[in-house]
C-alpha atoms as a PDB file:
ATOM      1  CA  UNK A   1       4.848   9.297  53.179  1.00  0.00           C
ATOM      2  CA  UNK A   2       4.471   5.644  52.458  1.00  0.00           C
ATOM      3  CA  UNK A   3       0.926   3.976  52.164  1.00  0.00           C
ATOM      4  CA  UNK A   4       0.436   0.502  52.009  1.00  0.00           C
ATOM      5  CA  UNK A   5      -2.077  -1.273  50.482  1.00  0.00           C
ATOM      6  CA  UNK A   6      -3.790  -4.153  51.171  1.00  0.00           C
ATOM      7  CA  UNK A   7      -3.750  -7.553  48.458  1.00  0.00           C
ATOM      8  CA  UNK A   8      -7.421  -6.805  47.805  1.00  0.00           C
ATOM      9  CA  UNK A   9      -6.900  -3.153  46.128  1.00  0.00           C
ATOM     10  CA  UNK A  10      -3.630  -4.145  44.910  1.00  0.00           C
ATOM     11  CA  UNK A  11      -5.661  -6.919  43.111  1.00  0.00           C
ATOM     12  CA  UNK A  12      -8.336  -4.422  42.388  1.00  0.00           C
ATOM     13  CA  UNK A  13      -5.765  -2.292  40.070  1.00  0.00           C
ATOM     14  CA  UNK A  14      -4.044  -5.243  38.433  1.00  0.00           C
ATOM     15  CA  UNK A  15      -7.440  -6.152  37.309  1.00  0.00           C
ATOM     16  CA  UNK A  16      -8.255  -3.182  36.031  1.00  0.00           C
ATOM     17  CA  UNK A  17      -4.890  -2.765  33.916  1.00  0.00           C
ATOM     18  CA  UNK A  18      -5.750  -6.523  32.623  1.00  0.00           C
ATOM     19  CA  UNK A  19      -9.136  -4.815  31.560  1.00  0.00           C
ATOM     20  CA  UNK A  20      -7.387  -2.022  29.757  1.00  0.00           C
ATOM     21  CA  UNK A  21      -5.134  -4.178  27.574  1.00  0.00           C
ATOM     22  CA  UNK A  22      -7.964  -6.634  26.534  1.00  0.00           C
ATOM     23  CA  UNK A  23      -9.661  -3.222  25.281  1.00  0.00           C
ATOM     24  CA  UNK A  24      -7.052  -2.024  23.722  1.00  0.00           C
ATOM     25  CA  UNK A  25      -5.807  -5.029  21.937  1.00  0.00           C
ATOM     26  CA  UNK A  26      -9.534  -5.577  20.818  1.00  0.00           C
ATOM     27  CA  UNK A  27      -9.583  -1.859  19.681  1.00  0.00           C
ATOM     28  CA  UNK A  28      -6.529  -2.976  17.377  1.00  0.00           C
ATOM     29  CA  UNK A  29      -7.564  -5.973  15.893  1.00  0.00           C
ATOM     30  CA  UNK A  30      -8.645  -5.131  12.102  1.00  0.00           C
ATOM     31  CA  UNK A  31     -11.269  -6.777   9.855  1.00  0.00           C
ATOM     32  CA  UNK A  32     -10.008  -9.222   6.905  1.00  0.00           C
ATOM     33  CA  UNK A  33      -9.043  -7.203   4.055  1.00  0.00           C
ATOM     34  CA  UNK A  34     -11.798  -8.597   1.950  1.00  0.00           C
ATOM     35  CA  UNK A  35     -14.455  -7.503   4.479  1.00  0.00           C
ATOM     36  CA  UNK A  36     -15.950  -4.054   4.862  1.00  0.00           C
ATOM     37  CA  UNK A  37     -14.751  -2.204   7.485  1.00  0.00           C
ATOM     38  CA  UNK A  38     -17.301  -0.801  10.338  1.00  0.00           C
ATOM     39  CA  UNK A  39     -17.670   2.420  12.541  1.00  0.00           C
ATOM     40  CA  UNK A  40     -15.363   2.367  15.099  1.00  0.00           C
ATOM     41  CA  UNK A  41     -17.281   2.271  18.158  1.00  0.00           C
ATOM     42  CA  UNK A  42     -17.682   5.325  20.946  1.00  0.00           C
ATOM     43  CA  UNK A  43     -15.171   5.093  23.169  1.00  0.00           C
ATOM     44  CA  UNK A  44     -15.912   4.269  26.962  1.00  0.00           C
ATOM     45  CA  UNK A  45     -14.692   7.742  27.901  1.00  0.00           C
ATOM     46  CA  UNK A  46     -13.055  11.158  26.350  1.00  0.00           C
ATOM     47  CA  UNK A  47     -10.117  11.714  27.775  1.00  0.00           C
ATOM     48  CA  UNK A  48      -8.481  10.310  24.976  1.00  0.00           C
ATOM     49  CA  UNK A  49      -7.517  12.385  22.314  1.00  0.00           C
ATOM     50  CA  UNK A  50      -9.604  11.983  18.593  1.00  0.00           C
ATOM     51  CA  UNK A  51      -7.099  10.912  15.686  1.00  0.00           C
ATOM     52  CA  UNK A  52      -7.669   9.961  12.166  1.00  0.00           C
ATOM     53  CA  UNK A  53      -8.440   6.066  11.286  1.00  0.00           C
ATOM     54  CA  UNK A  54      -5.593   6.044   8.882  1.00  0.00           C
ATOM     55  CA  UNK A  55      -3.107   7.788   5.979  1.00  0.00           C
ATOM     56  CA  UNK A  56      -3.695   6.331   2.660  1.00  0.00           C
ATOM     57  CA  UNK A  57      -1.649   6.937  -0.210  1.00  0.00           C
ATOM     58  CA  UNK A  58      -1.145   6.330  -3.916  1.00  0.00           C
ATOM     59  CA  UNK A  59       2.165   5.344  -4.949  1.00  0.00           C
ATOM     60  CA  UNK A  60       3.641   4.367  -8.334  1.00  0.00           C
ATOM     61  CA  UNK A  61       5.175   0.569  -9.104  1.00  0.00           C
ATOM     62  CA  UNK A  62       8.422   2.239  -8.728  1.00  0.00           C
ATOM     63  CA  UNK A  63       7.843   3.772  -5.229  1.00  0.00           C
ATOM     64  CA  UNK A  64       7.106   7.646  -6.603  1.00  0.00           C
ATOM     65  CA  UNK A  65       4.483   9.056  -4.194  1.00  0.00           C
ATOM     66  CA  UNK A  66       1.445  10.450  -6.238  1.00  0.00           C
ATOM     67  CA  UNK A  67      -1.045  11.473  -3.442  1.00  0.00           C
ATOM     68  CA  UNK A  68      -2.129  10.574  -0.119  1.00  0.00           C
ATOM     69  CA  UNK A  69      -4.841  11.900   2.345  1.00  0.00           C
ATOM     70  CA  UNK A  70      -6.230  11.131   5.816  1.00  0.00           C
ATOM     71  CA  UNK A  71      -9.379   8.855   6.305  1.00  0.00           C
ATOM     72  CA  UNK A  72     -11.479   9.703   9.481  1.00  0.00           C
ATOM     73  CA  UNK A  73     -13.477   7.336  10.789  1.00  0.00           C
ATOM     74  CA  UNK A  74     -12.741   4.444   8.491  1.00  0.00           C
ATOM     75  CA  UNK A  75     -11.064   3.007   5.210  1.00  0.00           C
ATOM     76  CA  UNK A  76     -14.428   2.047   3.502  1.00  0.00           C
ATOM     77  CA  UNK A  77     -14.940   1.792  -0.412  1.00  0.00           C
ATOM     78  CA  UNK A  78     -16.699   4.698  -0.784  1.00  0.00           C
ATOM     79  CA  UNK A  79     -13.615   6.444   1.276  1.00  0.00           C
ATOM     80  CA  UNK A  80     -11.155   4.726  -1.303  1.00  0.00           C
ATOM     81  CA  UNK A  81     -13.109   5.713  -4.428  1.00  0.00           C
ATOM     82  CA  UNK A  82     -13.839   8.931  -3.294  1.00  0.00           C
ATOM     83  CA  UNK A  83     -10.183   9.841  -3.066  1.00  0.00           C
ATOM     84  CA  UNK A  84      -9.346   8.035  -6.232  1.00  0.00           C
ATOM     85  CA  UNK A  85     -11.764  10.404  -8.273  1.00  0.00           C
ATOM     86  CA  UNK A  86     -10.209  13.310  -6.517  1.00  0.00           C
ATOM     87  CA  UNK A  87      -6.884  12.350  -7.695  1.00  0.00           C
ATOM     88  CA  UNK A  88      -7.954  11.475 -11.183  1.00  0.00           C
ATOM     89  CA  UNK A  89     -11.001  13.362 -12.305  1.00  0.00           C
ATOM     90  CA  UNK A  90     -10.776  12.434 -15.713  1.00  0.00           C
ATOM     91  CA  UNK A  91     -10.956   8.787 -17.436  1.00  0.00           C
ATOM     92  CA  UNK A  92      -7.427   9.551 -19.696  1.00  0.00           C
ATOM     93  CA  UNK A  93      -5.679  10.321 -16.575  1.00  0.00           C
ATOM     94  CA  UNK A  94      -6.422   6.870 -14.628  1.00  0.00           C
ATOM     95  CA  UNK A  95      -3.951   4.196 -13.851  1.00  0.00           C
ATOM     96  CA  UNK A  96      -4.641   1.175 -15.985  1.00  0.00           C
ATOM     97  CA  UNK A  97      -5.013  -1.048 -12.823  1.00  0.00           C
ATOM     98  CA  UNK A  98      -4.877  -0.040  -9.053  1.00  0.00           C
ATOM     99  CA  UNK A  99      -3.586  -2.532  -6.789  1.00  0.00           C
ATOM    100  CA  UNK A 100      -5.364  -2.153  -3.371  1.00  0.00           C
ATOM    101  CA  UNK A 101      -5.770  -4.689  -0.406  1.00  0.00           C
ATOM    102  CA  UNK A 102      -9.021  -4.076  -0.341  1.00  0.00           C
ATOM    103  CA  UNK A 103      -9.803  -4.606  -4.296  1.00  0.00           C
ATOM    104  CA  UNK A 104     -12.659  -7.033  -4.033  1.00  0.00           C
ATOM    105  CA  UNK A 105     -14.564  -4.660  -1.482  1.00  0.00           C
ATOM    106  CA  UNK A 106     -13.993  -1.773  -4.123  1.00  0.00           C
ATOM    107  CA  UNK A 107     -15.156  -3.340  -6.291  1.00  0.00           C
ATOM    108  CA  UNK A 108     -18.085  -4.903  -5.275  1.00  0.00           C
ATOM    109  CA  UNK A 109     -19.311  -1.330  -4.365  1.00  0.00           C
ATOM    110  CA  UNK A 110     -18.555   0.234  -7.769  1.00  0.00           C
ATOM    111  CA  UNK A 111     -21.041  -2.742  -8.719  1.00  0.00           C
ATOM    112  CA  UNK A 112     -23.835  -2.255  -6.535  1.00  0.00           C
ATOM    113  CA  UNK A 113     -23.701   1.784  -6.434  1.00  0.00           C
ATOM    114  CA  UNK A 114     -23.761   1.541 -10.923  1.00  0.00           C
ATOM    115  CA  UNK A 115     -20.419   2.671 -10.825  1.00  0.00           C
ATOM    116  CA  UNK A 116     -18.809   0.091 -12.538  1.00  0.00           C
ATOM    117  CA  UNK A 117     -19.261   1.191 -15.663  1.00  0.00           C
ATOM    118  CA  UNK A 118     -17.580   4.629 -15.356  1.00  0.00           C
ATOM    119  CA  UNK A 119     -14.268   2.494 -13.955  1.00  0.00           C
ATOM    120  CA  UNK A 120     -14.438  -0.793 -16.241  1.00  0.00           C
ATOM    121  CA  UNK A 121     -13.637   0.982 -19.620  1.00  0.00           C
ATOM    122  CA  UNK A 122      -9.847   2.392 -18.030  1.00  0.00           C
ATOM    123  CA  UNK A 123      -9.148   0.725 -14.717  1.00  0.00           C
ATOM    124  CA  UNK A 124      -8.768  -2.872 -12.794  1.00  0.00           C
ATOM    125  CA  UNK A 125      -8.779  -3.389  -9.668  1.00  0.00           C
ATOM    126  CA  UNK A 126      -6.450  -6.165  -8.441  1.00  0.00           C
ATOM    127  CA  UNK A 127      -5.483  -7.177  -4.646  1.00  0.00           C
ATOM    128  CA  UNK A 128      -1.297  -6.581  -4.112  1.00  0.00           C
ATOM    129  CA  UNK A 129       0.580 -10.269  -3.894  1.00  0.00           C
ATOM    130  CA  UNK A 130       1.314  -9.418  -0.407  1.00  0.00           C
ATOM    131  CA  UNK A 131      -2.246  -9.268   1.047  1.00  0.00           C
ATOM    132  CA  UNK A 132      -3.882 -11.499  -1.387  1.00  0.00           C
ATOM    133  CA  UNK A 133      -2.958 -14.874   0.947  1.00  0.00           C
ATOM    134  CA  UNK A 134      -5.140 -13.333   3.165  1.00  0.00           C
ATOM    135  CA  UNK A 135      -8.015 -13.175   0.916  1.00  0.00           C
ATOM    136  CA  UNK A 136     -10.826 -16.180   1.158  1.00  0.00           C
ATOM    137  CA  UNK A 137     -10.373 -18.589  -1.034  1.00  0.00           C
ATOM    138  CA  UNK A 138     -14.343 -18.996  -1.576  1.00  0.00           C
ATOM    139  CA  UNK A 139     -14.554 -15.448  -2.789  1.00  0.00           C
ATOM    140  CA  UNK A 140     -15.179 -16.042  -6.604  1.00  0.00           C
ATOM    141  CA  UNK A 141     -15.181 -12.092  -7.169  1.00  0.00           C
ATOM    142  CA  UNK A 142     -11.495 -12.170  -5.812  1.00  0.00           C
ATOM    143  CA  UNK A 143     -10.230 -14.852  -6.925  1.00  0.00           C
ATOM    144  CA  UNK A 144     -11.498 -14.231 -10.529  1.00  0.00           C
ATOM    145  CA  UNK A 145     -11.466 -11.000 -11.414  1.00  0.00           C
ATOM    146  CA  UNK A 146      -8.816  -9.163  -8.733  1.00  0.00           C
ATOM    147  CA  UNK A 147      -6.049 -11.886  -8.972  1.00  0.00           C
ATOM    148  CA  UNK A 148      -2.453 -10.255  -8.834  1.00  0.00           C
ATOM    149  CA  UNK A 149      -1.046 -12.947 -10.984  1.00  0.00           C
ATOM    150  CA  UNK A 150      -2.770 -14.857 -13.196  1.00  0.00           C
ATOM    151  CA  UNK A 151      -1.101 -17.632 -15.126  1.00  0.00           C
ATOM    152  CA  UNK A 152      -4.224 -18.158 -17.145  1.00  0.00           C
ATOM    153  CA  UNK A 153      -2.990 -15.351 -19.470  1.00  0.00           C
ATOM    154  CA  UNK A 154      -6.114 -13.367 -18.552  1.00  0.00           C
ATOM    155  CA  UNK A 155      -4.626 -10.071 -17.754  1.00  0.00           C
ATOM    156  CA  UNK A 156      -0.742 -10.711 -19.900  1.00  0.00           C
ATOM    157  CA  UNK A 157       0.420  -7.333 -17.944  1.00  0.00           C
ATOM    158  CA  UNK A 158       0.821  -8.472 -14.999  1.00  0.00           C
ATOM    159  CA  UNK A 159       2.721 -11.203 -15.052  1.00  0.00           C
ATOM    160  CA  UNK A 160       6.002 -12.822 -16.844  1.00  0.00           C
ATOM    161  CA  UNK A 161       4.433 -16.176 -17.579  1.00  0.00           C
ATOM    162  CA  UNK A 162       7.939 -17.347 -19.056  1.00  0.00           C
ATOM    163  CA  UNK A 163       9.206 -16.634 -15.690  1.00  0.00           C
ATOM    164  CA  UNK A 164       6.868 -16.775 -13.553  1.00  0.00           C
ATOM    165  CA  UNK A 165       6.867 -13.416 -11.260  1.00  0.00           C
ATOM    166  CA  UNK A 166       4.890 -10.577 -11.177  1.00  0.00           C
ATOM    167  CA  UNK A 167       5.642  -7.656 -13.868  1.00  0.00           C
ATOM    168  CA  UNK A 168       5.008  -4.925 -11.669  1.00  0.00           C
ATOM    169  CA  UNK A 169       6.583  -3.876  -7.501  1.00  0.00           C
ATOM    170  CA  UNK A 170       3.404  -4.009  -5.502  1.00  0.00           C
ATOM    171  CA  UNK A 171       4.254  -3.979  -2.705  1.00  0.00           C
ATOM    172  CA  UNK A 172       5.518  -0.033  -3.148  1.00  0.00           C
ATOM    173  CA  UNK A 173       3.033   1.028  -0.696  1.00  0.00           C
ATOM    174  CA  UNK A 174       3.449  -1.283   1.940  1.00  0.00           C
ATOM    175  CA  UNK A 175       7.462  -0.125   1.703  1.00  0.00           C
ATOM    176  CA  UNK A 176       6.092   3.335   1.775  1.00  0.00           C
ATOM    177  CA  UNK A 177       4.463   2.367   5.326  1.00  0.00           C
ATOM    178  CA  UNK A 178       7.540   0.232   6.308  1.00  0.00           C
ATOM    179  CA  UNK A 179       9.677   3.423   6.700  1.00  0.00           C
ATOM    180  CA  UNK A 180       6.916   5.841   7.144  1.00  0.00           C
ATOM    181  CA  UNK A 181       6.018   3.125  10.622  1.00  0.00           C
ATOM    182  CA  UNK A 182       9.740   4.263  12.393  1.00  0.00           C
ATOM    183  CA  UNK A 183       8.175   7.498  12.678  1.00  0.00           C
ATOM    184  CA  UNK A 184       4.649   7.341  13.911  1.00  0.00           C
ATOM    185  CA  UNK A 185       5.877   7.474  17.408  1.00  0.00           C
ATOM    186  CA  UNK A 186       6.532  11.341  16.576  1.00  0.00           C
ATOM    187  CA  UNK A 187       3.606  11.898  13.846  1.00  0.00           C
ATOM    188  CA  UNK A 188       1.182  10.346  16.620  1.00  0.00           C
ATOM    189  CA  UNK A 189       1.892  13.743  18.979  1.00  0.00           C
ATOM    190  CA  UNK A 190       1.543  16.175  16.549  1.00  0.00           C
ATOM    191  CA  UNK A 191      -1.416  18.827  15.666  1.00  0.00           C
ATOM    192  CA  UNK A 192      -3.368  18.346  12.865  1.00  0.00           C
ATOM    193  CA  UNK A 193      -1.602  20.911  11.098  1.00  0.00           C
ATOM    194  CA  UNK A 194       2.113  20.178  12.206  1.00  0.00           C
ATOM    195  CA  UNK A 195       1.400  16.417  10.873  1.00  0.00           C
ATOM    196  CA  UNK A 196      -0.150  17.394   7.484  1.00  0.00           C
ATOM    197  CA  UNK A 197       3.540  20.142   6.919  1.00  0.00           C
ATOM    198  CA  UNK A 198       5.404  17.363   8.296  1.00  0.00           C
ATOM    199  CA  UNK A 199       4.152  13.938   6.545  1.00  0.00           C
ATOM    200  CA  UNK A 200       3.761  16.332   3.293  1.00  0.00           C
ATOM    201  CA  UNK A 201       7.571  17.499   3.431  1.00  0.00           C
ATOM    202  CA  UNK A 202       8.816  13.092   4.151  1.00  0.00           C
ATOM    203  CA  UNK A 203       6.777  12.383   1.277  1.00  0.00           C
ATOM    204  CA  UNK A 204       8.052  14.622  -0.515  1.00  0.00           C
ATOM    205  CA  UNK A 205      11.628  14.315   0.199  1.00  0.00           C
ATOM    206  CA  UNK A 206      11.448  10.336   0.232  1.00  0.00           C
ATOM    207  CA  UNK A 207       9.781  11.243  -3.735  1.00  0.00           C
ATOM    208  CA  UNK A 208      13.080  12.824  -4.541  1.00  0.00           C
ATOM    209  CA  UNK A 209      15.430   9.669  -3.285  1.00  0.00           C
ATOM    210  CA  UNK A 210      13.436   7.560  -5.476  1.00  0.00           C
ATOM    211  CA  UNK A 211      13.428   9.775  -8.503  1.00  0.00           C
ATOM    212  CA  UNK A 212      17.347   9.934  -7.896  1.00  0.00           C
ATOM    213  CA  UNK A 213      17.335   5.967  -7.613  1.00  0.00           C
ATOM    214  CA  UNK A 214      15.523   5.665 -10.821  1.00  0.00           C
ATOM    215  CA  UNK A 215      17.994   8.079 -12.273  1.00  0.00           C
ATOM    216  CA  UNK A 216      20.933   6.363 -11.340  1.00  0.00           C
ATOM    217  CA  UNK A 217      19.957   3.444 -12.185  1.00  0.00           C
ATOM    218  CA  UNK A 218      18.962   3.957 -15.897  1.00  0.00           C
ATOM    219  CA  UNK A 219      21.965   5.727 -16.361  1.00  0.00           C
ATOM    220  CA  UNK A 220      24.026   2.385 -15.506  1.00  0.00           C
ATOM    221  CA  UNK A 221      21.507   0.666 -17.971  1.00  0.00           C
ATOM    222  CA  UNK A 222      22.596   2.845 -20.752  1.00  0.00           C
ATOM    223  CA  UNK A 223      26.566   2.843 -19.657  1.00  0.00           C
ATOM    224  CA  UNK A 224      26.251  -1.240 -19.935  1.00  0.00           C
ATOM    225  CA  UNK A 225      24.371  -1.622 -23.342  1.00  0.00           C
ATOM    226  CA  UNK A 226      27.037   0.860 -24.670  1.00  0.00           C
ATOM    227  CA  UNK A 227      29.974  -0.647 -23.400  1.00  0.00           C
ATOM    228  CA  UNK A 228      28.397  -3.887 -25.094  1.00  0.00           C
ATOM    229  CA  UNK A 229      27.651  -2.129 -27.875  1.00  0.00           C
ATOM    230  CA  UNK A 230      31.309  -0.981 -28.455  1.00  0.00           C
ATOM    231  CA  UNK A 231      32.633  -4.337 -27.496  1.00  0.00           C
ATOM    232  CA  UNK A 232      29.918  -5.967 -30.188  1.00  0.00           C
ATOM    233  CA  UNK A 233      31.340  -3.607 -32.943  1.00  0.00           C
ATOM    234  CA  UNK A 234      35.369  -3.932 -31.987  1.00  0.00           C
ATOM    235  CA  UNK A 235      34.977  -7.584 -32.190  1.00  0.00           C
ATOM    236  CA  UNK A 236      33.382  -6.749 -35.746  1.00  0.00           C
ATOM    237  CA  UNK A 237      35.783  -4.000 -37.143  1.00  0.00           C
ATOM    238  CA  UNK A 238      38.660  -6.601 -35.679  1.00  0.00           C
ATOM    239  CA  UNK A 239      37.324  -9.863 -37.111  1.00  0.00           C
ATOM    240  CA  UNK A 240      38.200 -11.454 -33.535  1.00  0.00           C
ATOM    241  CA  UNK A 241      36.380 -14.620 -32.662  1.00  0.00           C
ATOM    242  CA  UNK A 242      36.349 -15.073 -28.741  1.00  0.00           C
ATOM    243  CA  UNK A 243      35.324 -18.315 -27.146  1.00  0.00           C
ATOM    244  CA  UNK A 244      35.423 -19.566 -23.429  1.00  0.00           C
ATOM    245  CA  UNK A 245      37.076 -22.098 -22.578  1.00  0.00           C
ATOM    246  CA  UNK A 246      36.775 -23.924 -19.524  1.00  0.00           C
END
């Protein structure tokens, strides 16, 4: 049976779908990275399934996943340090610096909660290159003390000042959520427990691609120095000059 309806509740419905998109578009926009985040608000009604805010993760400059964990409600400070005293309980076991989009905000907590002092003696906090554009240029805190590369040879491990790039990958977490994004179609269906076996078991296998990477590739670092090696002592034992001519 066909029913036809009139402009005025045809109208009626395309409103309402405009509605819907504004709220969910304003539902998606995020807070600048050097901003706390908030409570997400209530929804306007539950018939939407709860999920998590967000999967965070700690990965190594060389793309070696170390830990990761679900936040709830929201990726606040006290969420990030939180899980980075999980992961490292004790001082000799923390990571030099941590590069986090939110470094500033981290930071700035550790200060006002008197936890500074437990972190400053083995760990800095410094914004990834990739995020740090985004980051108020006002914002002394940030732009002093959490800059990614500093040519001012304040922090000498971090950068290459003779050539000018950063020493260190960090962006290794947001390649992480590059390849982990082609599957959150499928992640975003699953139970609680189905994602945790499932994101647990890509981490883990995209762990062991790297490792092999890493592998490989300092195995073709050591087959070049020795073939230069040998080529540096049968010029030698040979007493062969070689010059190029052009």
């Amino acid at each position: 049976m066909l029913l036809d309806l009139d402009d005025n509740l045809y109208l009626a419905f395309e409103d309402l779908s405009k509605e819907l998109k504004k709220k969910q578009l304003r539902r998606r926009i995020n807070p600048q990275h050097d901003q706390p985040n908030c409570e997400p608000q209530e929804p306007d009604n539950y018939f939407v399934a709860p999920r998590f805010y967000c999967v965070e993760t700690i990965c190594a400059p060389c793309g070696v996943v170390i830990a990761w964990t679900k936040f709830a409600k929201s990726e606040g400070a006290c969420q990030i340090v939180e899980f980075l005293e999980n992961v490292y309980p004790m001082q000799e076991t923390r990571s030099s610096y941590v590069y986090i989009d939110k470094a500033c905000v981290v930071l700035k907590f550790l200060i006002n909660s008197h936890n500074w002092n437990i972190w400053k003696a083995s760990t800095r906090f410094v914004v990834d290159s990739y995020h740090y554009i985004n980051h108020r240029v006002s914002d002394y805190l940030s732009r002093t003390y959490c800059n990614p590369s500093p040519l001012n040879g304040s922090a000498p491990n971090l950068v290459v000042v003779e050539r000018d790039i950063e020493a260190f990958n960090t962006q290794a977490c947001e390649q992480l959520n590059a390849w982990l994004g082609g599957f959150q179609s499928i992640l975003n269906r699953m139970t609680v427990d189905n994602f945790n076996w499932t994101l647990h078991a890509m981490l883990f296998i995209h762990t062991q691609r790297v490792i092999q990477k890493q592998i490989k590739k300092q195995n073709q670092q050591i087959q070049i120095q020795s073939e230069q090696q040998r080529d540096e002592d049968g010029i030698e034992e040979d007493g062969v000059e070689i010059n190029r001519v052009d």
